[in-house]
C-alpha atoms as a PDB file:
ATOM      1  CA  UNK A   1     -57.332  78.395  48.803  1.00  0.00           C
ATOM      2  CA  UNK A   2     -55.161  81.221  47.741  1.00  0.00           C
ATOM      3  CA  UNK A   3     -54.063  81.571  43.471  1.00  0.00           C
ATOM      4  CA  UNK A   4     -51.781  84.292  42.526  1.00  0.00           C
ATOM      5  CA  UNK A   5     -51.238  84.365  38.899  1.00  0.00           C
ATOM      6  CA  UNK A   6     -47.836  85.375  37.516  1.00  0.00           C
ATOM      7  CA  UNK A   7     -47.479  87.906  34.310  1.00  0.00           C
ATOM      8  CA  UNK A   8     -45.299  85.763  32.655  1.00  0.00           C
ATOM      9  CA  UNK A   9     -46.468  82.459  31.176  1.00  0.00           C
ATOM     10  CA  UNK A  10     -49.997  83.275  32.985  1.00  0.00           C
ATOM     11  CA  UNK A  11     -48.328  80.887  35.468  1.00  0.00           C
ATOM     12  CA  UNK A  12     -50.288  80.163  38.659  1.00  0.00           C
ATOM     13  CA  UNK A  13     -49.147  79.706  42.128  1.00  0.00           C
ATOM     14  CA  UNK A  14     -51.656  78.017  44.277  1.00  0.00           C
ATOM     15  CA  UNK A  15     -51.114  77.438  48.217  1.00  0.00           C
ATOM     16  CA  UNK A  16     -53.774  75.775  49.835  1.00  0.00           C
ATOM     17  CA  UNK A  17     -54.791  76.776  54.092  1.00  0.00           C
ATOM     18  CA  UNK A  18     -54.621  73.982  56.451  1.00  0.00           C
ATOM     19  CA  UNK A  19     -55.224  74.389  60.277  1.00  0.00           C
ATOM     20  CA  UNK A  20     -53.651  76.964  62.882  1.00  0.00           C
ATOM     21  CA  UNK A  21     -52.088  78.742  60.051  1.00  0.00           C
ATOM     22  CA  UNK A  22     -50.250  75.915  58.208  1.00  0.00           C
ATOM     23  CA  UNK A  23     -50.479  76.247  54.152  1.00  0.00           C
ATOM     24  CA  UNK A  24     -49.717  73.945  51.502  1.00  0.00           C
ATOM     25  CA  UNK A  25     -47.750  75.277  48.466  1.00  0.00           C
ATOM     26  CA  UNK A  26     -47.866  74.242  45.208  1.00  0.00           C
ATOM     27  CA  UNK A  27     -45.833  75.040  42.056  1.00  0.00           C
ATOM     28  CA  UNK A  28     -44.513  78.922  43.057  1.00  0.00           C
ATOM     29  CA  UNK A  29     -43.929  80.857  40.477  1.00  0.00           C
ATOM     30  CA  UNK A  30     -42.485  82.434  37.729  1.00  0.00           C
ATOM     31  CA  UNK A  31     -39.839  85.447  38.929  1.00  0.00           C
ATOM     32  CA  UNK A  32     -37.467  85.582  41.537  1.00  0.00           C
ATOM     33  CA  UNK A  33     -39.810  88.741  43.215  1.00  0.00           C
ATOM     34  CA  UNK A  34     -42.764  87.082  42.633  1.00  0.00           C
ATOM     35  CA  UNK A  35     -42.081  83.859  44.672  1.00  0.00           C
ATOM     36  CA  UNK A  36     -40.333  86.494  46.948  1.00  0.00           C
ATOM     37  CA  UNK A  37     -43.572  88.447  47.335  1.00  0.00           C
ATOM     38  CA  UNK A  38     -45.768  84.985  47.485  1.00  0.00           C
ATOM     39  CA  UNK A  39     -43.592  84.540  50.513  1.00  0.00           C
ATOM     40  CA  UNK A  40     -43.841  87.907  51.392  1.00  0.00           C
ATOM     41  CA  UNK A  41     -47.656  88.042  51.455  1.00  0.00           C
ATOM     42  CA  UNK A  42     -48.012  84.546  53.438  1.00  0.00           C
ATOM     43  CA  UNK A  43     -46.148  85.970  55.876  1.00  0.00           C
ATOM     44  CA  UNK A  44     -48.248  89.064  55.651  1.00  0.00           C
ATOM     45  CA  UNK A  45     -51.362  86.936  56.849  1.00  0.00           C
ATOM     46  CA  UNK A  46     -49.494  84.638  59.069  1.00  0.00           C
ATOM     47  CA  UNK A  47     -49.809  82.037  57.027  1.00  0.00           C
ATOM     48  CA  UNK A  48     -46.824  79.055  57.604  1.00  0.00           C
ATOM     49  CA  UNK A  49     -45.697  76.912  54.842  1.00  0.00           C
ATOM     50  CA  UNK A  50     -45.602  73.374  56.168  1.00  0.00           C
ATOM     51  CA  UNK A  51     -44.999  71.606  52.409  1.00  0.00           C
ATOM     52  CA  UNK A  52     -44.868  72.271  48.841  1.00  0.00           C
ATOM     53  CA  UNK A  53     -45.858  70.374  45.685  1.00  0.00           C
ATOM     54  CA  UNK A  54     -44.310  70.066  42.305  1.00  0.00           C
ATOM     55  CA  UNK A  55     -46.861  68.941  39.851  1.00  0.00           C
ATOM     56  CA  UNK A  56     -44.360  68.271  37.022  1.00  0.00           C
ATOM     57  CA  UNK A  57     -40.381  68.252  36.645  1.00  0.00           C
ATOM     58  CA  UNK A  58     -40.649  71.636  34.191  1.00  0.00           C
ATOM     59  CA  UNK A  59     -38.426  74.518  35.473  1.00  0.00           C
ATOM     60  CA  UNK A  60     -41.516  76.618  35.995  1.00  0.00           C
ATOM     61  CA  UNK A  61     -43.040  74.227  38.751  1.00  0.00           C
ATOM     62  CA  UNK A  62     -39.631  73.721  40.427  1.00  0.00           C
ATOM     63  CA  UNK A  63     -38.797  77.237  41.699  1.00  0.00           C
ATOM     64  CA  UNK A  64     -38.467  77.627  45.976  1.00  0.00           C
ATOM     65  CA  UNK A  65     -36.844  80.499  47.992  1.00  0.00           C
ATOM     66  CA  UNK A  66     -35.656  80.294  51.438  1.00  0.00           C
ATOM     67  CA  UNK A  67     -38.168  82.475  52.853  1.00  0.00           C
ATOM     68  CA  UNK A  68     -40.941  79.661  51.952  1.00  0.00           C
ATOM     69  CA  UNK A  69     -39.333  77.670  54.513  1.00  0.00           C
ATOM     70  CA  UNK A  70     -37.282  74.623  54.921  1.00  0.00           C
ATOM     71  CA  UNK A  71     -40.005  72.018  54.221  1.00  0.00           C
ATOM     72  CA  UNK A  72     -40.867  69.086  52.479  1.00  0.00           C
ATOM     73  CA  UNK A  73     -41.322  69.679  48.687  1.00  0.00           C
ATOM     74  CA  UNK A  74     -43.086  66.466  47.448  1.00  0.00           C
ATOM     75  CA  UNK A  75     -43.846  65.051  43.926  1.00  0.00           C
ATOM     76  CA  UNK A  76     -44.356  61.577  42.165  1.00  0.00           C
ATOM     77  CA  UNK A  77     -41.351  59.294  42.395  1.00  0.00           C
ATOM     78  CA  UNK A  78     -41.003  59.536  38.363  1.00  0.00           C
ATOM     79  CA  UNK A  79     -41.373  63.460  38.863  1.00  0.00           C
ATOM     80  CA  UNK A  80     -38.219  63.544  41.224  1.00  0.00           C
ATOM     81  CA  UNK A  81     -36.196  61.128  39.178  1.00  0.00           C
ATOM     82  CA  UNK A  82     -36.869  63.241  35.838  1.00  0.00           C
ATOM     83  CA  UNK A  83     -35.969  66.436  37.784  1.00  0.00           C
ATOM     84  CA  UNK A  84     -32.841  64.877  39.087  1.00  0.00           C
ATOM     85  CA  UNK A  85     -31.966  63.780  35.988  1.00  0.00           C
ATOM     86  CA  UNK A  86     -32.038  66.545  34.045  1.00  0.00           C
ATOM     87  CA  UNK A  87     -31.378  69.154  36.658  1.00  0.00           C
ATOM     88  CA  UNK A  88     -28.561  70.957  34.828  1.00  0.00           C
ATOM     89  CA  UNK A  89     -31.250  71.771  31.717  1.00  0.00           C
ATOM     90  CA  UNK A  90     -33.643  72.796  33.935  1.00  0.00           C
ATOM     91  CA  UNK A  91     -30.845  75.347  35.564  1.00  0.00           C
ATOM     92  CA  UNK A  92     -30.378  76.632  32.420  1.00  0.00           C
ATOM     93  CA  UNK A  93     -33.820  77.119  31.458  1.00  0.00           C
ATOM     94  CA  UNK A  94     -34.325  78.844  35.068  1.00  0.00           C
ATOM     95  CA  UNK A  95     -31.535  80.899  34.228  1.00  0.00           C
ATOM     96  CA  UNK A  96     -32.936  82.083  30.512  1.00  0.00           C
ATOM     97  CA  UNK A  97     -36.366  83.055  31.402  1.00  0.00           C
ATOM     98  CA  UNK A  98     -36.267  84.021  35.074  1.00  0.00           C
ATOM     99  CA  UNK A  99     -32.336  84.650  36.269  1.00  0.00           C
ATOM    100  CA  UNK A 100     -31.725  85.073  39.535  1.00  0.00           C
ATOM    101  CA  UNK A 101     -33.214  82.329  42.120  1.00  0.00           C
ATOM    102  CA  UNK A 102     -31.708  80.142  44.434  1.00  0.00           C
ATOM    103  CA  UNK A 103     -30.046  77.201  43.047  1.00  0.00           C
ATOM    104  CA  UNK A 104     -29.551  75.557  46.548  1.00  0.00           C
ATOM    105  CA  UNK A 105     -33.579  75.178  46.501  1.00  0.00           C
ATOM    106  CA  UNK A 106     -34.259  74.937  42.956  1.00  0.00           C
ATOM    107  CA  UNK A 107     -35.847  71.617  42.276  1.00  0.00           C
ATOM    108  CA  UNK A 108     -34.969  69.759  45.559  1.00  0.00           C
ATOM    109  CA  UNK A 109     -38.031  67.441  46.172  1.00  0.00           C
ATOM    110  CA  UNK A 110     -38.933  64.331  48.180  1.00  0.00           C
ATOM    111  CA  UNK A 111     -40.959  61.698  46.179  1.00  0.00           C
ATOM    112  CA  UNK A 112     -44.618  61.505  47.520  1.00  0.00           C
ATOM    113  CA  UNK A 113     -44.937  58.081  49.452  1.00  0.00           C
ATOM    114  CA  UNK A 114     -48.686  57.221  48.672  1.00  0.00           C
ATOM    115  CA  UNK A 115     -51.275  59.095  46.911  1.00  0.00           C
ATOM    116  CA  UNK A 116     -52.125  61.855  49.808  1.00  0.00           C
ATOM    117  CA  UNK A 117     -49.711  64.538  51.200  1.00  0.00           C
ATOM    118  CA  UNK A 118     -48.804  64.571  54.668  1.00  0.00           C
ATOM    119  CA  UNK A 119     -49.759  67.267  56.299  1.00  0.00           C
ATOM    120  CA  UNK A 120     -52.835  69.154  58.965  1.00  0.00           C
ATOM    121  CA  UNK A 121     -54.721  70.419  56.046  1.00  0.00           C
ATOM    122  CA  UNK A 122     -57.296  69.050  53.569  1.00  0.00           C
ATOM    123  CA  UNK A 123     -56.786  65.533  52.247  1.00  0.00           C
ATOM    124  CA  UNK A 124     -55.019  65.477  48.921  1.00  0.00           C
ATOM    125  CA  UNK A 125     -55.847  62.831  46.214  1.00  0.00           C
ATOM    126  CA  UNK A 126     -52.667  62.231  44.322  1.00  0.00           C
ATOM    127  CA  UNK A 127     -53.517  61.255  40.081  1.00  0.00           C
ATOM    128  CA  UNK A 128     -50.502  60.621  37.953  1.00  0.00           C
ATOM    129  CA  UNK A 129     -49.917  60.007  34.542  1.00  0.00           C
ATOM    130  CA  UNK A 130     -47.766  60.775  31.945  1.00  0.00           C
ATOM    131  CA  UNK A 131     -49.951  63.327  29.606  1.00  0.00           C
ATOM    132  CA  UNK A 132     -47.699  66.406  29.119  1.00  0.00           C
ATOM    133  CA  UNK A 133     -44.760  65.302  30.762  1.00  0.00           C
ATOM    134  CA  UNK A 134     -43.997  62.381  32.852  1.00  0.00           C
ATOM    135  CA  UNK A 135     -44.958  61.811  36.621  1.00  0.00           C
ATOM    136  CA  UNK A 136     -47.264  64.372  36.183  1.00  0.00           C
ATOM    137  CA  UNK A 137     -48.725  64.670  39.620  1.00  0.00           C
ATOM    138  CA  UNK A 138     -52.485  66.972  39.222  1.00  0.00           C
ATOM    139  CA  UNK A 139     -53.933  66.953  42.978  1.00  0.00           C
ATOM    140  CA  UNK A 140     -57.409  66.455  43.620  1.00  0.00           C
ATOM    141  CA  UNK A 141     -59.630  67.732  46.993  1.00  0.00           C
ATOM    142  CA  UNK A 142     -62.105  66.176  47.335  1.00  0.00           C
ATOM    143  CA  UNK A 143     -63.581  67.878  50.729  1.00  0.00           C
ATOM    144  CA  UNK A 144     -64.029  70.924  48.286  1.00  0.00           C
ATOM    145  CA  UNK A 145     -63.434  69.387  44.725  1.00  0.00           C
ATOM    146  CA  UNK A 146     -60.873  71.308  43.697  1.00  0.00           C
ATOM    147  CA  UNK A 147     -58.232  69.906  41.507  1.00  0.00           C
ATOM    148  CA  UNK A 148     -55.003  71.029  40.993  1.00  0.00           C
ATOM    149  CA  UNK A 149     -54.371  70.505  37.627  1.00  0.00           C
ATOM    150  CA  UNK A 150     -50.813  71.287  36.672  1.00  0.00           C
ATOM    151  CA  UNK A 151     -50.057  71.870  32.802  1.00  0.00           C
ATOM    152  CA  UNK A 152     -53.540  70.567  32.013  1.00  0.00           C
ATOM    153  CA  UNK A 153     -57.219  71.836  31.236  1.00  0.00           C
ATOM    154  CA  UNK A 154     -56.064  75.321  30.708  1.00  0.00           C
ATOM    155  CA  UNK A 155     -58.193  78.343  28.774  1.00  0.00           C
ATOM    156  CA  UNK A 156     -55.449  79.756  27.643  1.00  0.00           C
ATOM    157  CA  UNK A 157     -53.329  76.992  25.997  1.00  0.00           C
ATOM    158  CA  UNK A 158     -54.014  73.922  24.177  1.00  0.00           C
ATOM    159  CA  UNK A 159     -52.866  70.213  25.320  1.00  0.00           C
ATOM    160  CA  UNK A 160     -49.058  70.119  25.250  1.00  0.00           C
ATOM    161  CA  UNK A 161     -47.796  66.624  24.285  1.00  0.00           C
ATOM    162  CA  UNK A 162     -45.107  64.935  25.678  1.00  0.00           C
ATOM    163  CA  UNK A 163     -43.245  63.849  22.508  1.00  0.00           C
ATOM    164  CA  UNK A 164     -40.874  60.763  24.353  1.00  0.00           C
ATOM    165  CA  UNK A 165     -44.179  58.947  24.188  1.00  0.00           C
ATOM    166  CA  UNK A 166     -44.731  56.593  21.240  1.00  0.00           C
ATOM    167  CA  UNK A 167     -48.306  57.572  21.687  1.00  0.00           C
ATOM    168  CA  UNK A 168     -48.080  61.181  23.240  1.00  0.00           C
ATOM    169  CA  UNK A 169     -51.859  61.899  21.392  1.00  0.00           C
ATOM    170  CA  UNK A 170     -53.082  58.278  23.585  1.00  0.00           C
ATOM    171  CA  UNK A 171     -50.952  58.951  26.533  1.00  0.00           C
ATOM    172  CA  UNK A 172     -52.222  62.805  26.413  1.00  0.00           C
ATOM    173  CA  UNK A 173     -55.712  60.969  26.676  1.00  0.00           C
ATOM    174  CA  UNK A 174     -55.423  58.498  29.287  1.00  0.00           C
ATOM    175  CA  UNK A 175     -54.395  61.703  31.758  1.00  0.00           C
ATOM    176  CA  UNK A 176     -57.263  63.812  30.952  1.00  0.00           C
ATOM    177  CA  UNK A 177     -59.625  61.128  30.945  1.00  0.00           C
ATOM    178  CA  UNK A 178     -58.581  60.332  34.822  1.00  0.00           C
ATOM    179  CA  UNK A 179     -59.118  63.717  35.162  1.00  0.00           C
ATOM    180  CA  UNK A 180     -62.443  63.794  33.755  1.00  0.00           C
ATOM    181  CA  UNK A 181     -63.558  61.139  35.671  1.00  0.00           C
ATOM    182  CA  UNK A 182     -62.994  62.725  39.183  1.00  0.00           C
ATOM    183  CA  UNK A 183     -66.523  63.283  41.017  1.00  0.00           C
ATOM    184  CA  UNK A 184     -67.936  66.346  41.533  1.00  0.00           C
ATOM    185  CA  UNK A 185     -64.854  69.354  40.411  1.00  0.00           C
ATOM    186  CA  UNK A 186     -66.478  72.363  41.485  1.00  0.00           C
ATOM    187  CA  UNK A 187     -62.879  74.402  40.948  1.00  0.00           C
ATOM    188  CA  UNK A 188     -60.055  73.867  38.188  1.00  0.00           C
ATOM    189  CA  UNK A 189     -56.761  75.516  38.741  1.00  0.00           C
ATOM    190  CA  UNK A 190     -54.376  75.312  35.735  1.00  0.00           C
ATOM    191  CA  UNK A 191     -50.577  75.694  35.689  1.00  0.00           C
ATOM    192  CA  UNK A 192     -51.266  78.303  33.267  1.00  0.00           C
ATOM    193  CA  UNK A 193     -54.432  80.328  32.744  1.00  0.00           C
ATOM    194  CA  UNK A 194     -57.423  80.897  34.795  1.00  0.00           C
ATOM    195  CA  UNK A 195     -59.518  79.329  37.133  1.00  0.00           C
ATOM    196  CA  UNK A 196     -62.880  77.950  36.483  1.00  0.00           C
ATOM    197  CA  UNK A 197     -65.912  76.728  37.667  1.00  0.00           C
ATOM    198  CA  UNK A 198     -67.333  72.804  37.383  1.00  0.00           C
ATOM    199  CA  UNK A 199     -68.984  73.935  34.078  1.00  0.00           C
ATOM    200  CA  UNK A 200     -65.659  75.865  33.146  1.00  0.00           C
ATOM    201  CA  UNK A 201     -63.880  72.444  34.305  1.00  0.00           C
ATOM    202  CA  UNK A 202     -66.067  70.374  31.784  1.00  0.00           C
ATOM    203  CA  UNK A 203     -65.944  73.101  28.501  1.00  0.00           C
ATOM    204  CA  UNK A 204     -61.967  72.708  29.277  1.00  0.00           C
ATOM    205  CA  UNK A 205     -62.203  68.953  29.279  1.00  0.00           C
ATOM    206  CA  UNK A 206     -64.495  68.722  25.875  1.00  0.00           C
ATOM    207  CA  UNK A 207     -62.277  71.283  24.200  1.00  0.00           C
ATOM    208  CA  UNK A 208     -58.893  69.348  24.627  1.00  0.00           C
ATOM    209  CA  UNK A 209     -60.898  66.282  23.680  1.00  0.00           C
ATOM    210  CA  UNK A 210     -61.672  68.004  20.442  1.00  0.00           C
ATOM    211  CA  UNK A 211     -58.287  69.417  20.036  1.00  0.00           C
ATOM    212  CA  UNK A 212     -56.779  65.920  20.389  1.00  0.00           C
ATOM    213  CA  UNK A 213     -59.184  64.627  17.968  1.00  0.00           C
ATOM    214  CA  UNK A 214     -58.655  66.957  15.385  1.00  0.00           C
ATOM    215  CA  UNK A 215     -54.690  66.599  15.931  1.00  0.00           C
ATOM    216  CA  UNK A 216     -54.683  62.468  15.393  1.00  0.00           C
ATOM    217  CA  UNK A 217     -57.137  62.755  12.182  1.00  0.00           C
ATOM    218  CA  UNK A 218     -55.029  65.534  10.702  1.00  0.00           C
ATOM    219  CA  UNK A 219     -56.426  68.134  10.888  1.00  0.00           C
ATOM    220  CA  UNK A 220     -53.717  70.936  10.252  1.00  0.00           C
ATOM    221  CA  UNK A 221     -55.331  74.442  10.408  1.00  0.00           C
ATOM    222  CA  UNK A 222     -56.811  73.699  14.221  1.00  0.00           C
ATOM    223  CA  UNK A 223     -59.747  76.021  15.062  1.00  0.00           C
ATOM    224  CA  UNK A 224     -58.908  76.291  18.453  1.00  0.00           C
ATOM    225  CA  UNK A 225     -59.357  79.321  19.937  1.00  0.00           C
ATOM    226  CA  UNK A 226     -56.482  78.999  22.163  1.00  0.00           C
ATOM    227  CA  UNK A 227     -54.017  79.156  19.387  1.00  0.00           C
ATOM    228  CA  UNK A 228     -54.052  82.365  19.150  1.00  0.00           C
ATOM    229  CA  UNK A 229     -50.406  83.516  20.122  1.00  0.00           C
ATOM    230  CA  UNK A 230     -47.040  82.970  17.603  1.00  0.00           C
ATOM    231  CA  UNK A 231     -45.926  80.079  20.370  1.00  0.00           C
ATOM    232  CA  UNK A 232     -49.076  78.160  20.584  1.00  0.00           C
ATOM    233  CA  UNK A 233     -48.683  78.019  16.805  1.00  0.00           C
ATOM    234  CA  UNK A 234     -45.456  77.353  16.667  1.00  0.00           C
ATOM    235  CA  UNK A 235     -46.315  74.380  19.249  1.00  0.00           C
ATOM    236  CA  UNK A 236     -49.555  73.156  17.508  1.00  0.00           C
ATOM    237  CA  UNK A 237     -47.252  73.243  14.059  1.00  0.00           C
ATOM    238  CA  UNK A 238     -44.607  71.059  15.959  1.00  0.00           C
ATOM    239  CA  UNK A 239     -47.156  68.439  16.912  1.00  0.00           C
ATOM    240  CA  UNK A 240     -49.061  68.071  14.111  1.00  0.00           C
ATOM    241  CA  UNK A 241     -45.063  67.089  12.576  1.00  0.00           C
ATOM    242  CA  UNK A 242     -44.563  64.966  15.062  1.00  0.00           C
ATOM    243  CA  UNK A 243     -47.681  62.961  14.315  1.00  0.00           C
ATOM    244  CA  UNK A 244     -47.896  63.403  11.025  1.00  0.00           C
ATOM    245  CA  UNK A 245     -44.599  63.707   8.932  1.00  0.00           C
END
């Protein structure tokens, strides 16, 4: 497994090796040069995109070029549909923060039919749920335990609710719990942040459970030391409104 990590957002861009050269690749990011240079650099060790994966329907997990190759770009059936859906706000949030990419490629996926992606590489466990956004697809490996976590478990940022839920603190809860319960993680890969290590993976997991605690009993002046940035503030602020005004 290959992680490049992007200066903006911290954003990570995973692609996973398969057999004879085949790669799987998984939320490319952030700026039109670096998923230029990802594509770039695959090439550069012969390395062939067969698929991609979209863990969530954010702009930031959506982003292709042509040079990755015309291949299936899978995610959850409720992942697609929200992309779909709201395809012209994603554009526009592509176009704000990273102008420039490919609009034929942007955000064209196939929904996932089963729980494992086809292709000649490791098997892929498929868990979904709705914490942080909905159809939130993390991907688990079990031949190396590796999970692909998407917008969760992060070092850098706290848990990111998904305010359409009536329950975005429970919802937020049941996703990390199915995370927590995979056997044997030996490697977390955030959307955003760093890797870590199974007792990284399990720090990660006790912190947002403490976060989320904190959050739902009211507890306004968080002593997380993620917030640590104006935005994470600014979010932390915004959720603690939405759950308690």
């Amino acid at each position: 497994m290959l992680v490049a990590t992007a200066v903006q957002y911290t954003t990570t861009s995973t692609v996973v090796l398969g057999a004879g050269g085949s790669c799987l690749v998984v939320d490319p990011s952030v700026t039109v040069a670096e998923v230029s240079g990802l594509a770039d650099e695959l090439a550069r060790r012969n390395l062939r995109p067969v698929a991609g994966w979209a863990t969530h329907a954010h702009w930031d997990h959506l982003l292709w070029c042509a040079e990755l190759g015309d291949v299936p770009r899978y995610s959850t059936q409720r992942g697609v549909e929200l992309a779909q859906r709201e395809r012209a706000g994603l554009i526009e949030g592509v176009n704000a923060a990273a102008p420039g990419h490919d609009m034929d490629v942007f955000a064209r996926l196939t929904v996932l039919d089963g729980n494992r992606i086809p292709w000649d590489g490791p098997a892929t466990m498929l868990v979904e749920h709705d914490a942080h956004e909905v159809g939130h697809g993390a991907i688990f490996l079990p031949e190396t335990g590796t999970l692909l976590a998407g917008d969760m478990l992060s070092d850098l940022e706290i848990p990111l609710l998904y305010p359409g839920d009536p329950d975005p603190v429970g919802q937020y809860r049941a996703g990390l719990e199915l995370l927590a319960a995979l056997d044997v993680v030996r490697t977390v890969v955030p959307g955003h942040g760093n890797v870590g290590d199974a007792i990284e993976f399990r720090r990660r997991v006790d912190a947002d459970r403490r976060y989320l605690d904190k959050l739902e009993s009211g507890v306004r002046e968080a002593d997380d030391e993620r917030i640590g940035s104006a935005w994470l503030v600014s979010e932390h602020e915004r959720q603690y409104s939405m759950l308690h005004s």
